[in-house]
C-alpha atoms as a PDB file:
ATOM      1  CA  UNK A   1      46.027 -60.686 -47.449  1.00  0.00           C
ATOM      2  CA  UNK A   2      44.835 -60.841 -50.997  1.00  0.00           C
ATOM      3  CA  UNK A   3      42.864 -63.973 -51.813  1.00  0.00           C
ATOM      4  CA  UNK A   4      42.843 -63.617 -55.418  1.00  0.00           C
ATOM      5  CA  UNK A   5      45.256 -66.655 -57.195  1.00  0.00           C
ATOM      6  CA  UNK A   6      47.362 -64.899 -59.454  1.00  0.00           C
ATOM      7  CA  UNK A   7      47.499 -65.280 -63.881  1.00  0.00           C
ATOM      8  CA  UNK A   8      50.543 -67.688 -62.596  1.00  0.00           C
ATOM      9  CA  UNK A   9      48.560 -69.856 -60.042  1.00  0.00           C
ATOM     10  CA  UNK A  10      45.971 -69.799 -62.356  1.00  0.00           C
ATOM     11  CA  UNK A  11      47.719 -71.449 -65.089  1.00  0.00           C
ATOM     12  CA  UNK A  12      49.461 -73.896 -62.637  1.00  0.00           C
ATOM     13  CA  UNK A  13      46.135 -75.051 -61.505  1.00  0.00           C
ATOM     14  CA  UNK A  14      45.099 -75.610 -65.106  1.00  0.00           C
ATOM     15  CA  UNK A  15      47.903 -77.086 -66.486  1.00  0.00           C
ATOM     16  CA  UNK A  16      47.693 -79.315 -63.535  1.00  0.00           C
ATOM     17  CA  UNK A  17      43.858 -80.006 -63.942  1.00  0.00           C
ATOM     18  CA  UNK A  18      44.565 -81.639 -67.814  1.00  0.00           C
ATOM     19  CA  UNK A  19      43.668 -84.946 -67.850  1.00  0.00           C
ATOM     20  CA  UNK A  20      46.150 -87.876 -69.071  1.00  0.00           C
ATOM     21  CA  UNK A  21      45.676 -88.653 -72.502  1.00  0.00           C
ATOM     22  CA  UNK A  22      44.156 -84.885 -73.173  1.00  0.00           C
ATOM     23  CA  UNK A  23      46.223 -81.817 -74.814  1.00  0.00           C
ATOM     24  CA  UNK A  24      45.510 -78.478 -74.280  1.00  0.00           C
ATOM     25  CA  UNK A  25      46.724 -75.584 -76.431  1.00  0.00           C
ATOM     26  CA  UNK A  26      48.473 -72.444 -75.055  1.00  0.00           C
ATOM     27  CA  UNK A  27      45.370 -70.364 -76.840  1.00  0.00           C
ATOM     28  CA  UNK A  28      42.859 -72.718 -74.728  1.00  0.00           C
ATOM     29  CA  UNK A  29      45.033 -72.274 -71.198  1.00  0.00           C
ATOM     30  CA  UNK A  30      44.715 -68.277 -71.762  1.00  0.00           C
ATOM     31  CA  UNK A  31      40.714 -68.692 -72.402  1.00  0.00           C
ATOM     32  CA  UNK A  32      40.197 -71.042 -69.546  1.00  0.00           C
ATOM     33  CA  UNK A  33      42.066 -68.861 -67.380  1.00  0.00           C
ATOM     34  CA  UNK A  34      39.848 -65.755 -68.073  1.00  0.00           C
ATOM     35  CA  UNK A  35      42.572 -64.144 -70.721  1.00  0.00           C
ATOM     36  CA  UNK A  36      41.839 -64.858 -73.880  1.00  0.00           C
ATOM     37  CA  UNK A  37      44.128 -62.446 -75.189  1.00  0.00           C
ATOM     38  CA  UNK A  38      47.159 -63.358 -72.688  1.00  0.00           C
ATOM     39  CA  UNK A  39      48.500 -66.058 -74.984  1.00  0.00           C
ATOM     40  CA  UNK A  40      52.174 -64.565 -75.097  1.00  0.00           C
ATOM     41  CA  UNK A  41      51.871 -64.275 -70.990  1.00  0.00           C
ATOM     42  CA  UNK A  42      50.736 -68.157 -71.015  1.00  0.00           C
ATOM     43  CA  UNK A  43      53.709 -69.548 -72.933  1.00  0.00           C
ATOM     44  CA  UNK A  44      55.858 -67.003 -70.499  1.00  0.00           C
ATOM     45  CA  UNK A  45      54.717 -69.056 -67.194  1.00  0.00           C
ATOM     46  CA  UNK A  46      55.405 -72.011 -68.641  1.00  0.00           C
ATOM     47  CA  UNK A  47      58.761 -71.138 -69.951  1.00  0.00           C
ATOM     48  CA  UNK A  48      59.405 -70.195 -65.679  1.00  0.00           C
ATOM     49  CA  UNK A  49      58.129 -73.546 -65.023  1.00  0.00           C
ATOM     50  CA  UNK A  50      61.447 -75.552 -63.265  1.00  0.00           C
ATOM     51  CA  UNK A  51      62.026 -78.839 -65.563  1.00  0.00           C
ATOM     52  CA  UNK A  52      61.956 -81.153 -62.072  1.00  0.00           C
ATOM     53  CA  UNK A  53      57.981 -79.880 -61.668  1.00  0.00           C
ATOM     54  CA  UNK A  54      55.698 -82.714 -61.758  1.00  0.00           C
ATOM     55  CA  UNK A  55      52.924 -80.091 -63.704  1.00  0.00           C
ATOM     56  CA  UNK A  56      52.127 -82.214 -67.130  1.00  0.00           C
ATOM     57  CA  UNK A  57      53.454 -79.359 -69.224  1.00  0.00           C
ATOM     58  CA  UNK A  58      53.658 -82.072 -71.940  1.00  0.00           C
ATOM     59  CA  UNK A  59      50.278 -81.816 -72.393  1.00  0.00           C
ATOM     60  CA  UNK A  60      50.383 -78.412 -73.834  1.00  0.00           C
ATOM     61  CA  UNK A  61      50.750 -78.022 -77.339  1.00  0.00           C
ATOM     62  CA  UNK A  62      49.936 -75.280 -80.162  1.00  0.00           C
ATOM     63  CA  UNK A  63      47.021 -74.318 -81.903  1.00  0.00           C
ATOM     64  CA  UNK A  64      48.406 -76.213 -84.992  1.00  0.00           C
ATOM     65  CA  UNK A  65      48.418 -79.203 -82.700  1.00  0.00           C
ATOM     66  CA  UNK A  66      52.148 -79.836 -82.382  1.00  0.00           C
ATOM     67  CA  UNK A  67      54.589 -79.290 -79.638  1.00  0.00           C
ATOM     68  CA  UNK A  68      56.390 -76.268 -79.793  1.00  0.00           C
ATOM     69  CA  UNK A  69      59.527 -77.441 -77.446  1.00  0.00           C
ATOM     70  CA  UNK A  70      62.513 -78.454 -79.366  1.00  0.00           C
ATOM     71  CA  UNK A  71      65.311 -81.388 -79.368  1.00  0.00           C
ATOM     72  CA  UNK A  72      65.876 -83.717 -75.458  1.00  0.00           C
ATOM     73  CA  UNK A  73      62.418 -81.666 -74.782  1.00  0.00           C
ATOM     74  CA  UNK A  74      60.942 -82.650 -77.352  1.00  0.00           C
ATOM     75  CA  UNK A  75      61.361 -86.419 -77.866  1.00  0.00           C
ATOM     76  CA  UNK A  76      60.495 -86.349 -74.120  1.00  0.00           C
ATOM     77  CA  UNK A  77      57.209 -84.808 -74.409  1.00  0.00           C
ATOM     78  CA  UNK A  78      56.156 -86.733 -77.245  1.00  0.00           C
ATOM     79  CA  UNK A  79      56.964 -89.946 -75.676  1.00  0.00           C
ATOM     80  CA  UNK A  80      55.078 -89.028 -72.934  1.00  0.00           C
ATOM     81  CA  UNK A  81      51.910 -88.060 -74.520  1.00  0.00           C
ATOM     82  CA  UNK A  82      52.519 -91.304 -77.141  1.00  0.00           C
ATOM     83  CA  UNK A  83      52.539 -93.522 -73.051  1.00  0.00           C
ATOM     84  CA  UNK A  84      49.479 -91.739 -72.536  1.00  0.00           C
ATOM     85  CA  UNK A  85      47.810 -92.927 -75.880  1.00  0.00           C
ATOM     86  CA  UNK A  86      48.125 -89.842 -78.179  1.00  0.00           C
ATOM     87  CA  UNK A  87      48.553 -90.352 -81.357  1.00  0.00           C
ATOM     88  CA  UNK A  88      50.463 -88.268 -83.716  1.00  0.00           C
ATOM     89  CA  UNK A  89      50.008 -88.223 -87.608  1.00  0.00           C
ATOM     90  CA  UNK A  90      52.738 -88.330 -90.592  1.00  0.00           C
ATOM     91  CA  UNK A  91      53.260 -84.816 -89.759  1.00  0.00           C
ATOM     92  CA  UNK A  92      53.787 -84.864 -86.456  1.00  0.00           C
ATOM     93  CA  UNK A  93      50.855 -83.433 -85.582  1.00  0.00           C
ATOM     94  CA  UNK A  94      47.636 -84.179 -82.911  1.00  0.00           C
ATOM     95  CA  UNK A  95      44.312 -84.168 -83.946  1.00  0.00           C
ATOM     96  CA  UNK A  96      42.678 -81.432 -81.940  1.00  0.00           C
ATOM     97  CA  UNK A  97      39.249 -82.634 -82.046  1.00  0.00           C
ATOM     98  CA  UNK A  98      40.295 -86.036 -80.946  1.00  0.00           C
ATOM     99  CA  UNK A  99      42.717 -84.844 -77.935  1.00  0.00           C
ATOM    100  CA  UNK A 100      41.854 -81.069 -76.998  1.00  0.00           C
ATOM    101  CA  UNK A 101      40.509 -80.756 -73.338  1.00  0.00           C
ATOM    102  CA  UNK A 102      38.462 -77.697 -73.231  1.00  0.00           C
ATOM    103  CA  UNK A 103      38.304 -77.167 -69.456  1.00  0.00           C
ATOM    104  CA  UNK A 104      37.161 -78.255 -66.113  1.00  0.00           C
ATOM    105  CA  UNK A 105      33.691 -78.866 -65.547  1.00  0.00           C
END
């Protein structure tokens, strides 16, 4: 039996560890995980992710600080993170040094 988590459980766990009112970018979930160059392999758990999961995947955004999903997903995710007390600029875009979570502790 191996009792290593997989790059998958790993993210899971992560993505499940942010905290409410915290974004993480798919950049940081790769670093925290161990991977820092396993960005493409991040954003291709989460695309595997079913949409009934209770994971925040909201929370995940990219490094330019914006979501990345697009249209029902979209306004979805941003009124969730809005309920959780982000704030988004003119642009659309979070302020990473306001928001970012950087990891457990």
């Amino acid at each position: 039996m191996n009792s290593t988590p997989s790059f998958q459980d790993i993210i899971y766990h992560l993505i499940g560890s942010i905290p409410e009112g915290r974004v993480v970018t798919y950049g940081t979930l790769a670093k925290m995980a161990g991977y820092s160059t396993y960005v493409r392999q991040v954003c291709q758990v989460i695309r595997t992710i079913p949409a009934d999961s209770t994971l925040p995947c909201h929370r995940i955004i990219n490094g330019q600080g914006k979501l990345s999903v697009k249209g029902e997903s979209y306004t979805r995710h941003k009124k969730a993170l809005i309920s959780e007390g982000i704030i988004f600029d003119s642009n659309d875009k979070i302020k990473l040094k306001q928001y970012l979570w950087e990891g457990l502790s």
